[in-house]
Each structure stands twice: as C-alpha cells, then as structure tokens.
Protein backbone atom coordinates (compact mmCIF):
# COMPACT_ATOMS: atom_id res chain seq x y z
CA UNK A 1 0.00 0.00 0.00
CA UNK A 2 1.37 3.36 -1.20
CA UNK A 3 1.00 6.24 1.04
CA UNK A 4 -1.81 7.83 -0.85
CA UNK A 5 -3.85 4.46 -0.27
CA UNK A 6 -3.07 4.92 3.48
CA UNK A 7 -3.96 8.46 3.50
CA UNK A 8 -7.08 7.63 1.79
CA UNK A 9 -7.96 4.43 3.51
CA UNK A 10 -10.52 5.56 6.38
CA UNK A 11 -11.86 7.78 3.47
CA UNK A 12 -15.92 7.72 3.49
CA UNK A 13 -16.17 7.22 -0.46
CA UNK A 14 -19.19 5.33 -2.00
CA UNK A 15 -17.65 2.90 -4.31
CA UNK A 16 -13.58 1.19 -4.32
CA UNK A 17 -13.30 2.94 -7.96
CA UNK A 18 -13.73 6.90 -6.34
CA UNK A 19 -10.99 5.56 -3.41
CA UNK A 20 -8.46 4.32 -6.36
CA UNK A 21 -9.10 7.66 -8.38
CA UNK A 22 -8.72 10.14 -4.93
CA UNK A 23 -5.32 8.25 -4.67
CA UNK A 24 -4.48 8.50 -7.82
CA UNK A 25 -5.17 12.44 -8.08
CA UNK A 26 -2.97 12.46 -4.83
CA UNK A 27 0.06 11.00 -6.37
CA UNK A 28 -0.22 12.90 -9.41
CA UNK A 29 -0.64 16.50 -7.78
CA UNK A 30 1.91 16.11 -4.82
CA UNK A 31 4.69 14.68 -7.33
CA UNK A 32 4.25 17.93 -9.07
CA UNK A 33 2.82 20.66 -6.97
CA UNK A 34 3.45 23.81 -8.61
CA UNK A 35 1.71 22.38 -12.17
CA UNK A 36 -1.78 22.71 -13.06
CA UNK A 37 -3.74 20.31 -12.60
CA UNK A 38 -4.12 19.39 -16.48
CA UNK A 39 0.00 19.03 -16.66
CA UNK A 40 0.27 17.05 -13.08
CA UNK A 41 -2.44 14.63 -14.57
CA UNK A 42 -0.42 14.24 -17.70
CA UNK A 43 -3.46 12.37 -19.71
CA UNK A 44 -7.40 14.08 -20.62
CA UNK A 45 -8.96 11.06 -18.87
CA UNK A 46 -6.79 11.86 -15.28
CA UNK A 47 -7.30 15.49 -16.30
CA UNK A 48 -11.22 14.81 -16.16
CA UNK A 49 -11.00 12.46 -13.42
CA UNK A 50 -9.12 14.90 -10.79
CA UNK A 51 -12.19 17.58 -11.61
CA UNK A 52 -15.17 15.62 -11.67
CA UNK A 53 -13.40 14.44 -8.36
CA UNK A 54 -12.73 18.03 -6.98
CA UNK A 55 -16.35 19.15 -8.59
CA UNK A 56 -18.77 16.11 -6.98
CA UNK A 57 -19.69 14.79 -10.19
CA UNK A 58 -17.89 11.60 -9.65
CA UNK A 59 -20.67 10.36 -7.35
CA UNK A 60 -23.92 13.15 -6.45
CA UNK A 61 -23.35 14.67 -3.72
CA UNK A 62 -19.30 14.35 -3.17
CA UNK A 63 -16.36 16.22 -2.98
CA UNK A 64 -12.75 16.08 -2.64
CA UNK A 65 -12.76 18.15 1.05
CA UNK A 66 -15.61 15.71 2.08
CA UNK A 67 -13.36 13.07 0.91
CA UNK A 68 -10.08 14.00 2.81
CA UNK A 69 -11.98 14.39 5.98
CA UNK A 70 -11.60 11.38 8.49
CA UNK A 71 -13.01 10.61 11.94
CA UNK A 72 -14.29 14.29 11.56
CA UNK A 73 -11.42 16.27 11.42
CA UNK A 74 -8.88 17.00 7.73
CA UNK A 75 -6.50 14.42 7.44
CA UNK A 76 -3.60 17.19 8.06
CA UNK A 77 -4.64 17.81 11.34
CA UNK A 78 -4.64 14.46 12.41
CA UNK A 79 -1.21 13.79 10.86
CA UNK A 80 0.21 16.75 13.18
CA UNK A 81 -1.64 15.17 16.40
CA UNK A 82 -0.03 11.87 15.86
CA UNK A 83 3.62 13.34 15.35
C-alpha cells in the first residue's frame, strides 16, 4: 500500500473505484505541486478524473474536502496530532 492508499484508507467514499481515483489524483498533484492540474495529470482522462473528483460529479453529492476528511477532522490535522 502506497501512502496515498493509506492516506485515503478511512476515506468515506461510495464505491472502491472513487478511493483508487482520490489516490491516484494524490500521487499525481503532490509529485508535481506547482503544475496545473491538467500538466500534473499528464493524460485528458486523469485530467477529467481529478475535476469531476474536486467538482462532486464523480458520485452526487461528493467532494474532494468531504473526501479527505476522516473521523471528523482534515487528514492534516490528524497527521500533526499523531507526530
């Protein structure tokens, strides 16, 4: 398991498929945060993938913060309470 799949793994998402795609958006924007997100995706389909993620039209009703938000509070302030 890759760190985005442990990031994402307590990650309320509907389906496996919208858990493998946050991950994947993950990867792709932190390996090149200072691109767009068209040129971090590299292909049309991740391009289109990353904002129907970040948009809620993967699943109705959905969206990337709602995703990244576990046991009620953003995943980066639980990172800093475990350090």
């Amino acid at each position: 398991m890759g760190w985005a799949e442990a990031e994402t793994d307590g990650a309320s998402l509907p389906d496996a498929r919208l858990k493998r795609r946050l991950s994947r958006v993950l990867e792709q924007l932190s390996a090149q945060p200072t691109e767009s997100i068209p040129a971090a995706s590299g292909t049309w389909a991740d391009t289109k993938a990353a904002y129907r993620l970040c948009c809620g039209q993967a699943q109705p009703d959905t969206q990337l913060s709602t995703f990244l938000k576990l046991d009620g509070r953003p995943v980066a302030q639980r990172r800093m309470q475990t350090a």
